[in-house]
C-alpha atoms as a PDB file:
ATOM      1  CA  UNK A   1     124.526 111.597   0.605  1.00  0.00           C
ATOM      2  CA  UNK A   2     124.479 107.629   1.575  1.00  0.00           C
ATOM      3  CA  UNK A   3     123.386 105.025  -1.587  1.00  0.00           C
ATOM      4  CA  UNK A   4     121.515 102.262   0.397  1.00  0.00           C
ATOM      5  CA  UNK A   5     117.617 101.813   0.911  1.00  0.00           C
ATOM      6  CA  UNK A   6     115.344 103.969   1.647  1.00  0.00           C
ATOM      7  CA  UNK A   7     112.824 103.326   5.069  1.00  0.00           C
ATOM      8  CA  UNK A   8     110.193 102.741   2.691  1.00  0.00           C
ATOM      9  CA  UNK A   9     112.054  99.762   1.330  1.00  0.00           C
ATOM     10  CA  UNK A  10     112.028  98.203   4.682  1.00  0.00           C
ATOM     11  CA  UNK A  11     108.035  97.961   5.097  1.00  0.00           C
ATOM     12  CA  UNK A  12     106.622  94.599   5.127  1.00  0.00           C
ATOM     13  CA  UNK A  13     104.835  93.895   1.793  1.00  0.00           C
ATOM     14  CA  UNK A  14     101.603  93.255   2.559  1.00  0.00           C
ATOM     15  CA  UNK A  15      99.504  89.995   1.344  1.00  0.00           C
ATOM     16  CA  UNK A  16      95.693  90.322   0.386  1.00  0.00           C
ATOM     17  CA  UNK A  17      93.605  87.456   2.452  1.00  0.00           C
ATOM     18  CA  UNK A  18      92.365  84.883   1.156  1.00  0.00           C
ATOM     19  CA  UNK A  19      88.894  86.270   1.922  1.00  0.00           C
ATOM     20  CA  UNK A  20      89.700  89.576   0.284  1.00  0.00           C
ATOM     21  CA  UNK A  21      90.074  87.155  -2.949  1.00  0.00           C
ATOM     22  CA  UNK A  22      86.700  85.711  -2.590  1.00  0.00           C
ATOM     23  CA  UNK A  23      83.452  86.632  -4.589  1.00  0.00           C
ATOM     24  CA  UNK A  24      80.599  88.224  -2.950  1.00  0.00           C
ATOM     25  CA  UNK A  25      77.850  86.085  -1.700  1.00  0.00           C
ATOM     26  CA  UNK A  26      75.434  87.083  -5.075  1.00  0.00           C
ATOM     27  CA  UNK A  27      79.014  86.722  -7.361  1.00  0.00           C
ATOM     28  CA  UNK A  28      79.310  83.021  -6.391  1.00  0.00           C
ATOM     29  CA  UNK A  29      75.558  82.020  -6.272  1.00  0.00           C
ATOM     30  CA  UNK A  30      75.067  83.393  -9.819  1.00  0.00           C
ATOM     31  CA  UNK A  31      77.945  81.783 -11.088  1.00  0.00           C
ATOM     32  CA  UNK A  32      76.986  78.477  -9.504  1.00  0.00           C
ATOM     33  CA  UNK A  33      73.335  78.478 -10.592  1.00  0.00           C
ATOM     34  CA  UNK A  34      75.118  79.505 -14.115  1.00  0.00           C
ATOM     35  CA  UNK A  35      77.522  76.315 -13.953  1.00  0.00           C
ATOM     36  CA  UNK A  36      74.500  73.975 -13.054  1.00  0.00           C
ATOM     37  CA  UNK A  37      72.522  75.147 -16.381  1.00  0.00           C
ATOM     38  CA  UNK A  38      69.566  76.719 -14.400  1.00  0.00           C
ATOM     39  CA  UNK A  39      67.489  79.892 -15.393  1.00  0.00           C
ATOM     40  CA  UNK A  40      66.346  82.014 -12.369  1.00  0.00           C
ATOM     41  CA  UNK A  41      63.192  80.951 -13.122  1.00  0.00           C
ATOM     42  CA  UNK A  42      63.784  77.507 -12.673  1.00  0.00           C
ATOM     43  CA  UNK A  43      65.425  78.396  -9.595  1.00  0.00           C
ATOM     44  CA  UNK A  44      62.601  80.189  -8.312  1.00  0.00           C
ATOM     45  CA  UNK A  45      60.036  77.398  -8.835  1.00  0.00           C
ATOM     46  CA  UNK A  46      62.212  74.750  -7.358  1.00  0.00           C
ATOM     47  CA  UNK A  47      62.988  76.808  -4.485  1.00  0.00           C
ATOM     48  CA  UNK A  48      59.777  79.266  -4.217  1.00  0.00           C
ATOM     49  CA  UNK A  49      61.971  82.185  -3.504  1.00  0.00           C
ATOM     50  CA  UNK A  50      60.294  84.958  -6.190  1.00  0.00           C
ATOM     51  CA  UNK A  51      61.910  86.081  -8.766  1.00  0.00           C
ATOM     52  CA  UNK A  52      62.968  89.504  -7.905  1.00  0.00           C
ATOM     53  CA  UNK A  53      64.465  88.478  -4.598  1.00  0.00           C
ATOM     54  CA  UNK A  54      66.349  85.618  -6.485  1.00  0.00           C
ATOM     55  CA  UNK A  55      67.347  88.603  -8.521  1.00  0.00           C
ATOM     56  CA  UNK A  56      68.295  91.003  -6.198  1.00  0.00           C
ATOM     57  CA  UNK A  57      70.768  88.530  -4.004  1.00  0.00           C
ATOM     58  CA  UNK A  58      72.840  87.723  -7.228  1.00  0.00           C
ATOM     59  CA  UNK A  59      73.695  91.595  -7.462  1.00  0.00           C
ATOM     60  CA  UNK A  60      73.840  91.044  -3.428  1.00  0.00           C
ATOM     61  CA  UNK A  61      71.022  93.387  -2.814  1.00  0.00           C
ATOM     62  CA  UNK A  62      69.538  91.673   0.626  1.00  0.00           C
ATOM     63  CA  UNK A  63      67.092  94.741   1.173  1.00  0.00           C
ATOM     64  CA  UNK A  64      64.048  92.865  -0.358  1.00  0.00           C
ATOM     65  CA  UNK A  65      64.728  90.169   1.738  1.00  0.00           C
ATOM     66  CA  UNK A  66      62.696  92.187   5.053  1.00  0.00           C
ATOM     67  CA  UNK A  67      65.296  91.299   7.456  1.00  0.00           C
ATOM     68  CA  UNK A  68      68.859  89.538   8.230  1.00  0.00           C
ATOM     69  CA  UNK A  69      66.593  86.763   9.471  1.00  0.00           C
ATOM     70  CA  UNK A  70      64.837  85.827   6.144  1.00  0.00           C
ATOM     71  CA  UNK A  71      68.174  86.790   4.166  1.00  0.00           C
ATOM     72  CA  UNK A  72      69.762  83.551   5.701  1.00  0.00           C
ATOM     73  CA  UNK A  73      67.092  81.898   5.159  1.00  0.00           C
ATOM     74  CA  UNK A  74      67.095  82.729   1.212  1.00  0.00           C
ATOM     75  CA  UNK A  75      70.972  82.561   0.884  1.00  0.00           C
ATOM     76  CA  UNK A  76      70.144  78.810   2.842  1.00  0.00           C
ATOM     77  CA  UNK A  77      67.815  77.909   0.009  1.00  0.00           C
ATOM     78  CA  UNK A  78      69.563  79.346  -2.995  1.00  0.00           C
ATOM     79  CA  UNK A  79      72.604  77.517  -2.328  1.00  0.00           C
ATOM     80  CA  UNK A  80      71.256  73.859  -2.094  1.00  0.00           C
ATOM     81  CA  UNK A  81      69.611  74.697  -4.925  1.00  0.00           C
ATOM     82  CA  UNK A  82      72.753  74.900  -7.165  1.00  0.00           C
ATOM     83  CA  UNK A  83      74.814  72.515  -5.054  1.00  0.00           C
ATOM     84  CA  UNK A  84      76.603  74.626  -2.729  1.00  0.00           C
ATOM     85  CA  UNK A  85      77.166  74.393   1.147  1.00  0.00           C
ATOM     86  CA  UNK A  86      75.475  76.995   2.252  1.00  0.00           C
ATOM     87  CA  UNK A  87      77.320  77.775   6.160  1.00  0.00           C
ATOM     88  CA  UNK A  88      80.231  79.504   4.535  1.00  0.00           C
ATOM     89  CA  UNK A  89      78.118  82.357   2.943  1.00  0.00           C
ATOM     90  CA  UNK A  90      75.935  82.624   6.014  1.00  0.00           C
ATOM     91  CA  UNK A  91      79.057  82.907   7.967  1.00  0.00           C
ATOM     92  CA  UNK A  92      80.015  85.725   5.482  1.00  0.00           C
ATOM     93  CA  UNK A  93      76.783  87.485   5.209  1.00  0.00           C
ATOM     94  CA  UNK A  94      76.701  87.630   9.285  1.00  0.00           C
ATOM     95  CA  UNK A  95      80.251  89.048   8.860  1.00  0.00           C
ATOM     96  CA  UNK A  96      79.503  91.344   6.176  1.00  0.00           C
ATOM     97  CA  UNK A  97      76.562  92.493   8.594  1.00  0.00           C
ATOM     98  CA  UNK A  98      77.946  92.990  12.244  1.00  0.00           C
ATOM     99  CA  UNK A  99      77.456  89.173  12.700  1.00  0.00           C
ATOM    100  CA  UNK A 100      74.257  87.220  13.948  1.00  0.00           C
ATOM    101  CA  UNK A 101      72.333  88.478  16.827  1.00  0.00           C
ATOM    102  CA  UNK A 102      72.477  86.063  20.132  1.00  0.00           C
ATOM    103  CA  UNK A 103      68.457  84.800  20.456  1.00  0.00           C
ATOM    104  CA  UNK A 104      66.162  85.809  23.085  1.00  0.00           C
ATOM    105  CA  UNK A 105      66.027  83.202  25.600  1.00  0.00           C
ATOM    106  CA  UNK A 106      62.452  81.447  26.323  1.00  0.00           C
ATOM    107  CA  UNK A 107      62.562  80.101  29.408  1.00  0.00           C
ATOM    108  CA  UNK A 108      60.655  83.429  30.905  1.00  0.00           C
ATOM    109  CA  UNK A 109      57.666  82.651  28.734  1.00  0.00           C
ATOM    110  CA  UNK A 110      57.398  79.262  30.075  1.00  0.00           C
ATOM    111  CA  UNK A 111      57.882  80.209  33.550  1.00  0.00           C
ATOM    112  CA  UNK A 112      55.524  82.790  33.419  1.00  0.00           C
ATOM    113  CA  UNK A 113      52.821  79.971  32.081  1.00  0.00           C
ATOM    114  CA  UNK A 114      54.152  77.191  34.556  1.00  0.00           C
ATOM    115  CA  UNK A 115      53.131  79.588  37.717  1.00  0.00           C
ATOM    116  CA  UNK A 116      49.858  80.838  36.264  1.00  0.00           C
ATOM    117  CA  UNK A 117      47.684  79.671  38.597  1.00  0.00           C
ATOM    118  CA  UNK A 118      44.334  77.407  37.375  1.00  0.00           C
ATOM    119  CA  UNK A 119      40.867  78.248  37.794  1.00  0.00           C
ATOM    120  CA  UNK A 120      38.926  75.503  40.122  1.00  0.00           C
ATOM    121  CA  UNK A 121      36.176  74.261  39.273  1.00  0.00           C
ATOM    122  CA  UNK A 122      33.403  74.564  42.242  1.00  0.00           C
ATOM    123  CA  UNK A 123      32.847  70.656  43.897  1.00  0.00           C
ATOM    124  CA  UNK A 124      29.142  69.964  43.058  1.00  0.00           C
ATOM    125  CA  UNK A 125      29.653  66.532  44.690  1.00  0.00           C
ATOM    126  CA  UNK A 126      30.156  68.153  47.721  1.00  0.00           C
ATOM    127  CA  UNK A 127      26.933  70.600  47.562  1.00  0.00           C
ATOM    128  CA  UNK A 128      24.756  67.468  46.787  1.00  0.00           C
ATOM    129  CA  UNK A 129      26.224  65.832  49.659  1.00  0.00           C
ATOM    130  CA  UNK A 130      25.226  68.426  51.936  1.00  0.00           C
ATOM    131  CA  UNK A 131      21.792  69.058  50.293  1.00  0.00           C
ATOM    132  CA  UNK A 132      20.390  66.172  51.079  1.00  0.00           C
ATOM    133  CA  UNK A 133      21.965  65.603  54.745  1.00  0.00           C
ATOM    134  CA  UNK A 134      19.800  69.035  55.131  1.00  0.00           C
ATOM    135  CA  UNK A 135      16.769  67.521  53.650  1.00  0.00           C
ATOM    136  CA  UNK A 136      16.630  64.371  55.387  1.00  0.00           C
ATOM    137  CA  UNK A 137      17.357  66.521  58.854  1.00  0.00           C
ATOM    138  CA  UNK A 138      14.486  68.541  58.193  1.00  0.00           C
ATOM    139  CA  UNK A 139      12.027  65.665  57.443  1.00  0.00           C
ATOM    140  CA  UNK A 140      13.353  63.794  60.640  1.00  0.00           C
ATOM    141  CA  UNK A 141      12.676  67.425  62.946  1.00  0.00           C
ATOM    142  CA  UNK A 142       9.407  67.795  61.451  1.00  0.00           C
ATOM    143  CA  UNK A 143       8.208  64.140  61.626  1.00  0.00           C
ATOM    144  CA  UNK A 144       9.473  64.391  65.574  1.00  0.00           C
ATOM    145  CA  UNK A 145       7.846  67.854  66.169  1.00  0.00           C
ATOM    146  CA  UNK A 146       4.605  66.508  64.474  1.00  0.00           C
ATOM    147  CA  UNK A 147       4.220  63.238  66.665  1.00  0.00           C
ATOM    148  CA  UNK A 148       4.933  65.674  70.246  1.00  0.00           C
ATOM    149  CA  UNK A 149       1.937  67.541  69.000  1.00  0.00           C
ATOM    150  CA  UNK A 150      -0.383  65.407  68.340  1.00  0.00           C
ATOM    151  CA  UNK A 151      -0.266  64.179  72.065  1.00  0.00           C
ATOM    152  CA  UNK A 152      -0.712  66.769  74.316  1.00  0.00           C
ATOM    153  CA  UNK A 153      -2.975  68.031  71.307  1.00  0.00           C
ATOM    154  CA  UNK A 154      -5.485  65.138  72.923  1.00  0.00           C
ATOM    155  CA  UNK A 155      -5.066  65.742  76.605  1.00  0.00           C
ATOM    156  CA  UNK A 156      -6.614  69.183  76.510  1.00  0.00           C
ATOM    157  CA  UNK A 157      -9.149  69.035  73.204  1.00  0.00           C
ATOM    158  CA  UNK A 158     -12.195  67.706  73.705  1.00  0.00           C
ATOM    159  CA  UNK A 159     -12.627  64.918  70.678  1.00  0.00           C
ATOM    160  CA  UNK A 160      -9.929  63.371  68.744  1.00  0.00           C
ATOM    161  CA  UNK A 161      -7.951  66.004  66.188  1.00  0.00           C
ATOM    162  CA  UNK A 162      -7.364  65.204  62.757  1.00  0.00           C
ATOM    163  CA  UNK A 163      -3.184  63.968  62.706  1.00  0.00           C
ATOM    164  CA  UNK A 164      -0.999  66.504  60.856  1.00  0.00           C
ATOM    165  CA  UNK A 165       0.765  65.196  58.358  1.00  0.00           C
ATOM    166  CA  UNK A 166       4.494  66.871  57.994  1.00  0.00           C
ATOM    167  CA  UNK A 167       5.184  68.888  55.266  1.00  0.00           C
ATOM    168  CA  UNK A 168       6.476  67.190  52.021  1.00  0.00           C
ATOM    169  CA  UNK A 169      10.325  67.767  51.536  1.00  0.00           C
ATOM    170  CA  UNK A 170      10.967  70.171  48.847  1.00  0.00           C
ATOM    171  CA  UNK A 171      12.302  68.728  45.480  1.00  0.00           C
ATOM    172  CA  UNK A 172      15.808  70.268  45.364  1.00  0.00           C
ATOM    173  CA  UNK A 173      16.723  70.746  42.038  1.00  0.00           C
ATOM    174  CA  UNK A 174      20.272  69.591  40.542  1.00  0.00           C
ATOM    175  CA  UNK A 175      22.902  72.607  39.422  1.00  0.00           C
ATOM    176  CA  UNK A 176      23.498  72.487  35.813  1.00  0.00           C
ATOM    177  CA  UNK A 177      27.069  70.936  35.157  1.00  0.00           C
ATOM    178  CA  UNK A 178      29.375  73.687  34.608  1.00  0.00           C
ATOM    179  CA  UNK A 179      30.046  74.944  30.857  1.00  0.00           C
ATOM    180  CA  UNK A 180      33.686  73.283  30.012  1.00  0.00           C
ATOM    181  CA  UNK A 181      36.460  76.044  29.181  1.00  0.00           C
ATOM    182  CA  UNK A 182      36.587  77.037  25.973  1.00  0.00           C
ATOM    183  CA  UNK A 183      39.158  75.523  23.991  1.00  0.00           C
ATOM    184  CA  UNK A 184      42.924  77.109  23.357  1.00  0.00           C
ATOM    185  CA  UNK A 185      42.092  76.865  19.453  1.00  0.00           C
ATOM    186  CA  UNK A 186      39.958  79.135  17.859  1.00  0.00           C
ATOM    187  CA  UNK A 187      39.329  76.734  15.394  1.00  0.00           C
ATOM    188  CA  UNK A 188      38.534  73.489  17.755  1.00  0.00           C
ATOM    189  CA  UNK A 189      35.157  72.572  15.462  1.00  0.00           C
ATOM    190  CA  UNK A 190      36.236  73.164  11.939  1.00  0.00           C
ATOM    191  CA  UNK A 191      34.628  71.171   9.185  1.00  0.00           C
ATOM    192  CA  UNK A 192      35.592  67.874   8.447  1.00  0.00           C
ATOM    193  CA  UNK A 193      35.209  68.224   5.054  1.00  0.00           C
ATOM    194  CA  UNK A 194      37.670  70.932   4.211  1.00  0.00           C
ATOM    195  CA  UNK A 195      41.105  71.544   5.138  1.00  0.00           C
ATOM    196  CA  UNK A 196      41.502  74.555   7.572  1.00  0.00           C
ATOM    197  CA  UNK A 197      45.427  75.759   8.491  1.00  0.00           C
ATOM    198  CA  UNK A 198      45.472  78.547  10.948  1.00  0.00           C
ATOM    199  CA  UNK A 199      48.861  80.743  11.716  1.00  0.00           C
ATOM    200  CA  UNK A 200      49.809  82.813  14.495  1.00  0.00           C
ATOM    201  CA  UNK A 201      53.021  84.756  14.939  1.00  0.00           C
ATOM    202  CA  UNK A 202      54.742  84.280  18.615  1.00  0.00           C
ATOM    203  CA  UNK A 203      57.466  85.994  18.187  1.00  0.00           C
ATOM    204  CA  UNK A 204      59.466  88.706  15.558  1.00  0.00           C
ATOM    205  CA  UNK A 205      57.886  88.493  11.883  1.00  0.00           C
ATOM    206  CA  UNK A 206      57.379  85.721   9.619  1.00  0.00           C
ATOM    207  CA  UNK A 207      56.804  85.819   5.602  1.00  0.00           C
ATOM    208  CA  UNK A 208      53.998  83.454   5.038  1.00  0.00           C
ATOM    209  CA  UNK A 209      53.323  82.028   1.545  1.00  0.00           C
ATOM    210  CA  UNK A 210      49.730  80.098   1.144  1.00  0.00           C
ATOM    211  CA  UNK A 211      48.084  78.535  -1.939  1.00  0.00           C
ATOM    212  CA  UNK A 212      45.276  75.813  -2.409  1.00  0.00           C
ATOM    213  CA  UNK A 213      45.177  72.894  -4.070  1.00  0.00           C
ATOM    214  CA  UNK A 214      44.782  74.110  -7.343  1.00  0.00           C
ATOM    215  CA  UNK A 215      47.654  76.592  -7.328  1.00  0.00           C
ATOM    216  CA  UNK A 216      45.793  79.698  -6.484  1.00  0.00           C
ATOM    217  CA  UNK A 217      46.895  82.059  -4.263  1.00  0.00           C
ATOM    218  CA  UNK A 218      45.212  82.856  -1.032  1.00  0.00           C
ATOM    219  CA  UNK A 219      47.980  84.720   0.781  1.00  0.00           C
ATOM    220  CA  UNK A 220      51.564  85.997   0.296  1.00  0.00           C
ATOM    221  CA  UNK A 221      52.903  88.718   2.937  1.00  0.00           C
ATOM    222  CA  UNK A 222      54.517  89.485   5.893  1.00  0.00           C
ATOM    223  CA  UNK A 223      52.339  88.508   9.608  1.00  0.00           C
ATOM    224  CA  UNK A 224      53.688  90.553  12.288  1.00  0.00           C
ATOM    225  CA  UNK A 225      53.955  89.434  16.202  1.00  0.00           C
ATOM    226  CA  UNK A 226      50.978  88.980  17.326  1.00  0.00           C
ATOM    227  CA  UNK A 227      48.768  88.929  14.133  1.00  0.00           C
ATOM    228  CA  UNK A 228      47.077  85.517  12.725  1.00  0.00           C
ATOM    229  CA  UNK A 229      46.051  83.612   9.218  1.00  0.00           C
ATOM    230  CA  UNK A 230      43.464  80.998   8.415  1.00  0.00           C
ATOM    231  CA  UNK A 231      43.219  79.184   5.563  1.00  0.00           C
ATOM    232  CA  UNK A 232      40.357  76.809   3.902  1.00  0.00           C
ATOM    233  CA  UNK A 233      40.306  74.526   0.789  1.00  0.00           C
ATOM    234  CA  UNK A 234      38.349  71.497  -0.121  1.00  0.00           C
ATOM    235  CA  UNK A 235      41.617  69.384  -0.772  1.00  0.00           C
ATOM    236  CA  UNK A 236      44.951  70.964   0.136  1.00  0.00           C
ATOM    237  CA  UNK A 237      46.725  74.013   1.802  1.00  0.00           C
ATOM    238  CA  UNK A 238      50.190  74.255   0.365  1.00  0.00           C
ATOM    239  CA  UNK A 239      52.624  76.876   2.637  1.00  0.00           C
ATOM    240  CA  UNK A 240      56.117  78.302   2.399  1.00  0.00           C
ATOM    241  CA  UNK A 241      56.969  79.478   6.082  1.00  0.00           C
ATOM    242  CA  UNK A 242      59.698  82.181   6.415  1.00  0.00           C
ATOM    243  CA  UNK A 243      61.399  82.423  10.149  1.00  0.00           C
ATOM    244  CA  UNK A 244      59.117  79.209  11.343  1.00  0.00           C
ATOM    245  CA  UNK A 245      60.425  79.027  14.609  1.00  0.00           C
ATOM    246  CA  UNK A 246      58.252  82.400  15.413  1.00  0.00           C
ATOM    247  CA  UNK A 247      55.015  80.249  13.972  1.00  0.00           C
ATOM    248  CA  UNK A 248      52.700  78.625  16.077  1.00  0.00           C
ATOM    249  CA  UNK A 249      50.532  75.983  13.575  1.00  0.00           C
ATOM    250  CA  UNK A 250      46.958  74.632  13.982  1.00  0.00           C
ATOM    251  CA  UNK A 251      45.788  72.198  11.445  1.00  0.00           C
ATOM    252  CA  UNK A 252      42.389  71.208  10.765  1.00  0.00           C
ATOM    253  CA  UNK A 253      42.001  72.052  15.036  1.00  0.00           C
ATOM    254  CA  UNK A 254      44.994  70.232  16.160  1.00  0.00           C
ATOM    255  CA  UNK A 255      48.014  72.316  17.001  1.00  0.00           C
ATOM    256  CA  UNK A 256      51.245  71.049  14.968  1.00  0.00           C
ATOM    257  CA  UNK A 257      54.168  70.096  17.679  1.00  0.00           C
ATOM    258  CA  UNK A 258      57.221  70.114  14.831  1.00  0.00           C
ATOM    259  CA  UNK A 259      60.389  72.776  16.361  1.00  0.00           C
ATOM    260  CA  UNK A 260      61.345  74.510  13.675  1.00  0.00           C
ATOM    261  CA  UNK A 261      64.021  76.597  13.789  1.00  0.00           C
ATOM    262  CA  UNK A 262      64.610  80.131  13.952  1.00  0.00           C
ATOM    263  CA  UNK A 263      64.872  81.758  10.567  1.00  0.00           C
ATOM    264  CA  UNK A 264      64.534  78.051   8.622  1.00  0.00           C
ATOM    265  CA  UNK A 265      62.159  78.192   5.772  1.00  0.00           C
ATOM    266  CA  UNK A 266      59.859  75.725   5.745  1.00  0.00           C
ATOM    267  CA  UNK A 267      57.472  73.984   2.848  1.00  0.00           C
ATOM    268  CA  UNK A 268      54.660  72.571   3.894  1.00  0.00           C
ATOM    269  CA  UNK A 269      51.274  70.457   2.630  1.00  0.00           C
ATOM    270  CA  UNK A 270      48.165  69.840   4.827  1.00  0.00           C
ATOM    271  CA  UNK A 271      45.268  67.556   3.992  1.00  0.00           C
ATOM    272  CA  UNK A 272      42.120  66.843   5.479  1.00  0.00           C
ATOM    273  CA  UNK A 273      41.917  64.734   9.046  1.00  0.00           C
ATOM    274  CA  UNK A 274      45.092  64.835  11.160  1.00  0.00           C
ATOM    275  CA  UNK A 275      47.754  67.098  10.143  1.00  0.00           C
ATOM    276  CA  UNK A 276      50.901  65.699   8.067  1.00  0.00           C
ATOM    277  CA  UNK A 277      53.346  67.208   6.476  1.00  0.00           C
ATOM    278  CA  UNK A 278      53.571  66.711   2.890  1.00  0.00           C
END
């Protein structure tokens, strides 16, 4: 029997990571919001994220969230709000959760409207054109016809015959101008006197949070692809857009051109006239 070490003694000790050390995603937001002397309630009204959620991503529950998109979006907010950077826990929620998913490119969408082809509009100067060549023909053939009649009319009647007149040409009437397309917004002629947001979902989901001027209410859910919103008040719309990217956004009938980004949560206030972001 040999005194020396054992095989086991020879393994490698092994070293926990650095990331093994770190605190969960909820751990650290909780203890920052703690350090910066906020309530969740204050966080919640600073950042409009409800209170449950705020809740429920402190004990890193994400499930209320309704997706990985609007998680990031939350753990986004949440963190400027107590004065983190908020790309390192992204980065570890996407690796905590198989990672982010690579996004759908657009470019068939837009080819597939580029090649559409248009609808022409029928040339009425054209038709008028040819109307009246075809008027002014027919009064010249019947003015000639008339005078050839009236003359050998008088070499075989006996007394003079009364002269035929040609027929009067007939009034053509003008074609009505054509009725212009209807217009891509469905809310082209909304009132000037009230302030009219209308959403429509593109693409994925988006949570869409809407309230008037006086803090009421009007809508706070999830729109599908495909589904729409509109939204009156006599002063101000306020919104919280979750996932805005997948938002297309008409305001008071003019369609808003700002990108925003996949999964970025955006705050918004509309007034009356031209749309501008509050």
């Amino acid at each position: 029997m040999s005194i020396g070490n054992s095989p086991e003694d020879d393994r490698p000790s092994v070293e926990p990571s650095a990331e093994d050390d770190r605190p969960s995603i909820g751990r650290a937001l909780q203890q920052a919001r703690i350090d910066a002397g906020l309530t969740v309630d204050e966080v919640s009204t600073s950042t409009r994220v409800r209170i449950p959620i705020v809740q429920a991503i402190e004990q890193d529950d994400f499930s209320r969230c309704g997706g990985d998109v609007y998680a990031r979006g939350h753990i986004r907010t949440l963190a400027r709000a107590v004065g983190l950077d908020p790309d390192p826990f992204v980065a570890q929620y996407d690796a905590d959760h198989g990672g982010r998913p690579s996004p759908t490119p657009a470019a068939p969408l837009f080819e597939a409207e580029r090649i559409r082809p248009e609808r022409r509009r029928p040339n009425w100067t054209a038709a008028m054109v040819a109307a009246i060549v075809a008027v002014v023909g027919f009064v010249g053939f019947t003015l000639f016809n008339g005078g050839d009649g009236g003359g050998s009319d008088s070499q075989v009647a006996e007394g003079s015959t009364p002269e035929q007149k040609p027929s009067p040409p007939k009034a053509t009437t003008k074609p009505a101008d054509p009725k212009p397309d209807p217009s891509d917004s469905a809310i082209a002629a909304v009132p000037k006197d009230k302030v009219t947001v209308k959403l429509s979902v593109l693409d994925d989901k988006s949570w869409i949070s809407a309230k008037s001027h006086n803090g009421k209410l009007l809508f706070d859910g999830t729109l599908l692809k495909g589904e729409s919103k509109t939204f009156q008040d006599d002063e101000r719309v306020d919104l919280i857009i979750g996932n805005a990217g997948a938002i297309e956004l008409f305001v008071n009938g003019k369609r808003v051109e700002d990108e925003f980004e996949t999964g970025q949560v955006e705050r918004l206030s509309y007034t009356k006239g031209d749309p501008a972001v509050g």
